[in-house]
PDB file of N, CA and C in Angstrom:
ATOM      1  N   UNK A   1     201.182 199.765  36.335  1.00  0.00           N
ATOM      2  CA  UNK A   1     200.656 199.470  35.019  1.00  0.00           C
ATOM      3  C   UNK A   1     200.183 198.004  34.979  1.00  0.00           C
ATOM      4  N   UNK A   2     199.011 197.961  34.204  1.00  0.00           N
ATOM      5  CA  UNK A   2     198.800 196.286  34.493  1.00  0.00           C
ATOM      6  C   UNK A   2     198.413 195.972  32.804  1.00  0.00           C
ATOM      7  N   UNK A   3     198.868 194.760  32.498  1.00  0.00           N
ATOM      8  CA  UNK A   3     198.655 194.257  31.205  1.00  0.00           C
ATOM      9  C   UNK A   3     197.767 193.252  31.312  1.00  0.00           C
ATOM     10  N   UNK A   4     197.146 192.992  30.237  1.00  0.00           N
ATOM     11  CA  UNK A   4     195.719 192.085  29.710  1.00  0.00           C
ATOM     12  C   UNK A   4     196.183 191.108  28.750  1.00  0.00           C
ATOM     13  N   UNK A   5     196.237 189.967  28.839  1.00  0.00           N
ATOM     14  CA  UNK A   5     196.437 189.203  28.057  1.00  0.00           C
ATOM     15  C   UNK A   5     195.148 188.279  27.370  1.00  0.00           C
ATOM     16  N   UNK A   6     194.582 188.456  26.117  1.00  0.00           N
ATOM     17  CA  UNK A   6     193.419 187.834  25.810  1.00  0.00           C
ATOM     18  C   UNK A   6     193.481 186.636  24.921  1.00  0.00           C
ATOM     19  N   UNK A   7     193.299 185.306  25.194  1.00  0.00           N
ATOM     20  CA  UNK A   7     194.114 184.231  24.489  1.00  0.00           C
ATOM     21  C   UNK A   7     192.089 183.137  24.057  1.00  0.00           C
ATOM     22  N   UNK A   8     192.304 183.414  22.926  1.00  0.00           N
ATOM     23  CA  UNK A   8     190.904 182.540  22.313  1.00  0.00           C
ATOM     24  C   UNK A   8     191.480 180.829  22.363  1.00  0.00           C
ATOM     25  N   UNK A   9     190.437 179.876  22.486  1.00  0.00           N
ATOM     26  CA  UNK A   9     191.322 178.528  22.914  1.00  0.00           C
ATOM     27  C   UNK A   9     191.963 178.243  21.592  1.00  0.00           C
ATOM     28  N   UNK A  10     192.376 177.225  21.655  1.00  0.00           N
ATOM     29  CA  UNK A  10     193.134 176.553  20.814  1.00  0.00           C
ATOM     30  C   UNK A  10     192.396 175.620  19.563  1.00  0.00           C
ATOM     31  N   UNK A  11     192.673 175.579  18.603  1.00  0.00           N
ATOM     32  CA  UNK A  11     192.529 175.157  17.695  1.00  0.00           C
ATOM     33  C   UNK A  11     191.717 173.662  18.290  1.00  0.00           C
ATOM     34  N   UNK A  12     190.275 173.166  18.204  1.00  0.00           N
ATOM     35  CA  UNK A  12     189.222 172.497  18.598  1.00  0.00           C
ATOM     36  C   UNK A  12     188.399 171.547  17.432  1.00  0.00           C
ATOM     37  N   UNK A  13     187.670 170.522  17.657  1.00  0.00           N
ATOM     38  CA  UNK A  13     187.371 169.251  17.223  1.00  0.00           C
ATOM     39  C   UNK A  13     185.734 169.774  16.706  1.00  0.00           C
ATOM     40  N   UNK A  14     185.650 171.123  17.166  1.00  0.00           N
ATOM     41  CA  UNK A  14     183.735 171.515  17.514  1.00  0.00           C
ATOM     42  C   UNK A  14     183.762 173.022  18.022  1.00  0.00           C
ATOM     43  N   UNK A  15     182.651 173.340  18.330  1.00  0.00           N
ATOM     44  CA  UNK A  15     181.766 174.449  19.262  1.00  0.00           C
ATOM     45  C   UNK A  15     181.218 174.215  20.625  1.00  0.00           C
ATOM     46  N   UNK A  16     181.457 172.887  20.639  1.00  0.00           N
ATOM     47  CA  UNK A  16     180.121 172.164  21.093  1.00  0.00           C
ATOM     48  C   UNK A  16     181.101 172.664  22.761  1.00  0.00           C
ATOM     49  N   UNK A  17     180.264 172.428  23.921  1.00  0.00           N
ATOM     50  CA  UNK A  17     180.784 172.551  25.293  1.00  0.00           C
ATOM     51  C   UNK A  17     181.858 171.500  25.713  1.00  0.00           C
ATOM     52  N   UNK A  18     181.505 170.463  25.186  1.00  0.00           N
ATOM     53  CA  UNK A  18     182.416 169.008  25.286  1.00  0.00           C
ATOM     54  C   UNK A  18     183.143 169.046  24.054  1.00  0.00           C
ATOM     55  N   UNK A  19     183.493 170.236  23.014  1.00  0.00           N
ATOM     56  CA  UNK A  19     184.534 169.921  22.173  1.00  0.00           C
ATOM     57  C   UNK A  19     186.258 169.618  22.871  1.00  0.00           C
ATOM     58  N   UNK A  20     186.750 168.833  22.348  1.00  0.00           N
ATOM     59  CA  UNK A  20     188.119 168.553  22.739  1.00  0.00           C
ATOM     60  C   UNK A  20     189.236 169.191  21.817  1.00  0.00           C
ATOM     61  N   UNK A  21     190.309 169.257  21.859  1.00  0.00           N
ATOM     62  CA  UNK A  21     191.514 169.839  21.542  1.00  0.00           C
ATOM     63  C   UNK A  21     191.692 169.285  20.104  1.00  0.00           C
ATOM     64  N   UNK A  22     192.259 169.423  19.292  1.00  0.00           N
ATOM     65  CA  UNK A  22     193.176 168.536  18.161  1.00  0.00           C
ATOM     66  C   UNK A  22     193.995 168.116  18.322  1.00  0.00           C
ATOM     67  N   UNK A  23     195.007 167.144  17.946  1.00  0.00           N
ATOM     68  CA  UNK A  23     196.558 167.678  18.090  1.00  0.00           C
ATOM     69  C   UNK A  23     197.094 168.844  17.711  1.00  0.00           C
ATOM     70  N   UNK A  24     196.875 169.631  16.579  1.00  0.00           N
ATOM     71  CA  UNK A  24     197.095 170.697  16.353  1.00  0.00           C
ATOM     72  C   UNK A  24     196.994 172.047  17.488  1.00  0.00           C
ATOM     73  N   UNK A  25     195.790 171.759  18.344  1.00  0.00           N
ATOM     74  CA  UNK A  25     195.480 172.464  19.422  1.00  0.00           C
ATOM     75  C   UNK A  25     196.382 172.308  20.675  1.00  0.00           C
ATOM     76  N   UNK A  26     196.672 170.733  20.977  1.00  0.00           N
ATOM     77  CA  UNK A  26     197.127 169.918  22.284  1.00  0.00           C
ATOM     78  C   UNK A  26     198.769 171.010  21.915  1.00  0.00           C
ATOM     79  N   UNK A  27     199.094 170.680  20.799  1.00  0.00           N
ATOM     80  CA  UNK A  27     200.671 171.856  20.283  1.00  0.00           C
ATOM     81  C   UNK A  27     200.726 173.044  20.808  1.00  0.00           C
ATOM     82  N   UNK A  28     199.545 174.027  19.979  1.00  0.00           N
ATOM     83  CA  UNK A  28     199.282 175.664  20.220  1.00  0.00           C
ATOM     84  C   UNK A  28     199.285 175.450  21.723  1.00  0.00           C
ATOM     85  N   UNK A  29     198.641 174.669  22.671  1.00  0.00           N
ATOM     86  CA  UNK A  29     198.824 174.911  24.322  1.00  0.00           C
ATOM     87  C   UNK A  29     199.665 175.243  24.965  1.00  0.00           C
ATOM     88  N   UNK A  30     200.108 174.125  24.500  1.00  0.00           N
ATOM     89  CA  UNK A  30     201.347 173.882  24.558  1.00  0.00           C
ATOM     90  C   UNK A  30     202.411 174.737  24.616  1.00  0.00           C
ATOM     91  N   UNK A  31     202.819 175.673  23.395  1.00  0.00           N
ATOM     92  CA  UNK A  31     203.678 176.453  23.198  1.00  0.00           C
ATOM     93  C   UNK A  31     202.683 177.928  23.788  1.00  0.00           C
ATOM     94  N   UNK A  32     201.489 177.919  24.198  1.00  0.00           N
ATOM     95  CA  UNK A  32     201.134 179.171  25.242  1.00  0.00           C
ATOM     96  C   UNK A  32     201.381 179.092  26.340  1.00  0.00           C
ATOM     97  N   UNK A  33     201.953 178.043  27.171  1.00  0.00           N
ATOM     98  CA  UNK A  33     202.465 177.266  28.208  1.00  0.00           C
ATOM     99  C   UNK A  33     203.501 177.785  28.293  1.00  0.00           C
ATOM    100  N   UNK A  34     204.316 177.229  27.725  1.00  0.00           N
ATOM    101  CA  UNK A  34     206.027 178.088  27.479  1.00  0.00           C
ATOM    102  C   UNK A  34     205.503 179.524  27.107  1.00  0.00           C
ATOM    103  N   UNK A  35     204.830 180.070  26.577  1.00  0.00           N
ATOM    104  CA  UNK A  35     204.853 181.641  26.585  1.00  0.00           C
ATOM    105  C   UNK A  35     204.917 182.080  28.094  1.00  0.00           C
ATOM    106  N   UNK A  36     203.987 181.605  28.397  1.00  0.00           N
ATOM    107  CA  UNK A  36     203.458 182.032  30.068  1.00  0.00           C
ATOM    108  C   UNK A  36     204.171 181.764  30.997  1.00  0.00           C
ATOM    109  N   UNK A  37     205.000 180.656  30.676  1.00  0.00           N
ATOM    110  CA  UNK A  37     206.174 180.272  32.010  1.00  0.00           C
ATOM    111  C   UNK A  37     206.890 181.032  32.680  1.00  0.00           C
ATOM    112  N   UNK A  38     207.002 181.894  32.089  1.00  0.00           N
ATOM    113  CA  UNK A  38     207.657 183.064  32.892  1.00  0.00           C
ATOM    114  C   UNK A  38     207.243 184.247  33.316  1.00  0.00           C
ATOM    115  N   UNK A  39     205.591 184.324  33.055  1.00  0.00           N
ATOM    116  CA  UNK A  39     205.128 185.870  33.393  1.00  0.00           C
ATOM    117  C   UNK A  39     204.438 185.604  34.189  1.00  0.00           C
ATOM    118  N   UNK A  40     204.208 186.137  35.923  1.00  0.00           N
ATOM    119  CA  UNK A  40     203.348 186.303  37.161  1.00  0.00           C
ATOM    120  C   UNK A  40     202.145 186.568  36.255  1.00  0.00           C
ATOM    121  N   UNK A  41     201.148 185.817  36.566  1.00  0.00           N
ATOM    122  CA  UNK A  41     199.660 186.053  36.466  1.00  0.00           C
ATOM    123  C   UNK A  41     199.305 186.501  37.620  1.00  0.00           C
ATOM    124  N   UNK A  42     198.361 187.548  37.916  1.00  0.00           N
ATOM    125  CA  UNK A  42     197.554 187.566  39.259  1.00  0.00           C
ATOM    126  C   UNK A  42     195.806 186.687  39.126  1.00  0.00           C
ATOM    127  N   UNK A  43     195.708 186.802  37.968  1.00  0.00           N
ATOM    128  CA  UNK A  43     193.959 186.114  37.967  1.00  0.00           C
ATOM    129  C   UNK A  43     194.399 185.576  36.470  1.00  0.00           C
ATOM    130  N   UNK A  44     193.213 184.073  36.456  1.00  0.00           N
ATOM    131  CA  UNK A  44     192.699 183.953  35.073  1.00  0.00           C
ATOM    132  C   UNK A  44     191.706 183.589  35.173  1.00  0.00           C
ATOM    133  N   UNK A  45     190.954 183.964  34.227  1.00  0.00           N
ATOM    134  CA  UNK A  45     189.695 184.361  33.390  1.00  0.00           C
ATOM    135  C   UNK A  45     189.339 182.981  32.647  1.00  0.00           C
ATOM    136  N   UNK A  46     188.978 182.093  32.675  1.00  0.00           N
ATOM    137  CA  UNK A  46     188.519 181.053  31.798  1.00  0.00           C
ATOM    138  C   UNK A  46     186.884 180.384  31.207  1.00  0.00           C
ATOM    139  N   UNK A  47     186.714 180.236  29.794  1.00  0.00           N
ATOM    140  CA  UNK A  47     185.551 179.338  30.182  1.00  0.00           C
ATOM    141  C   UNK A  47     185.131 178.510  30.831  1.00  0.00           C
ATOM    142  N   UNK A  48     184.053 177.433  31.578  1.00  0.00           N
ATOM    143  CA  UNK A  48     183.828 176.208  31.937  1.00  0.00           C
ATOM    144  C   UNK A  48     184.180 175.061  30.340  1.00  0.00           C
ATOM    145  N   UNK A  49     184.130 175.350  29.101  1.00  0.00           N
ATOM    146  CA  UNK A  49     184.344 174.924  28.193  1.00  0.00           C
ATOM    147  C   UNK A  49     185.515 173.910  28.275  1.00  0.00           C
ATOM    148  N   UNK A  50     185.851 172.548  27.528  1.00  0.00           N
ATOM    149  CA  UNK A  50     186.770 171.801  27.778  1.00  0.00           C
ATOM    150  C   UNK A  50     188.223 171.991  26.752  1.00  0.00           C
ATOM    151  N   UNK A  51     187.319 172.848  25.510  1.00  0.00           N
ATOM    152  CA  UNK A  51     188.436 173.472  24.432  1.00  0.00           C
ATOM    153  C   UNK A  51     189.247 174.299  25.136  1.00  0.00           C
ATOM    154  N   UNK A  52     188.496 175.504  26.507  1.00  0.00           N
ATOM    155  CA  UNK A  52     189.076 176.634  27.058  1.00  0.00           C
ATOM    156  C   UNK A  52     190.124 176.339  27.860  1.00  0.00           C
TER     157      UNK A  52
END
């Protein structure tokens, strides 16, 4: 069985390609960080985006 995890970035300054994080965002990472700490990923999927 394989699970999908689909995670939109974090709370961002813009749209723009060079948007950056908030603090509010730099947090939410943060605590998706600790979500993930413990689950084997085999691949991730990311934008080139700097919010992603």
């Amino acid at each position: 069985m394989k699970t999908y995890y689909i995670v939109r970035h974090c709370q961002s300054n813009g749209q723009s390609e060079d948007a950056y994080l908030t603090p509010q965002g730099i947090a939410q990472s943060h605590a998706l960080a600790q979500f993930f700490s413990g689950i084997h990923l085999n691949k991730i999927i990311s934008s080139p985006y700097k919010r992603a």
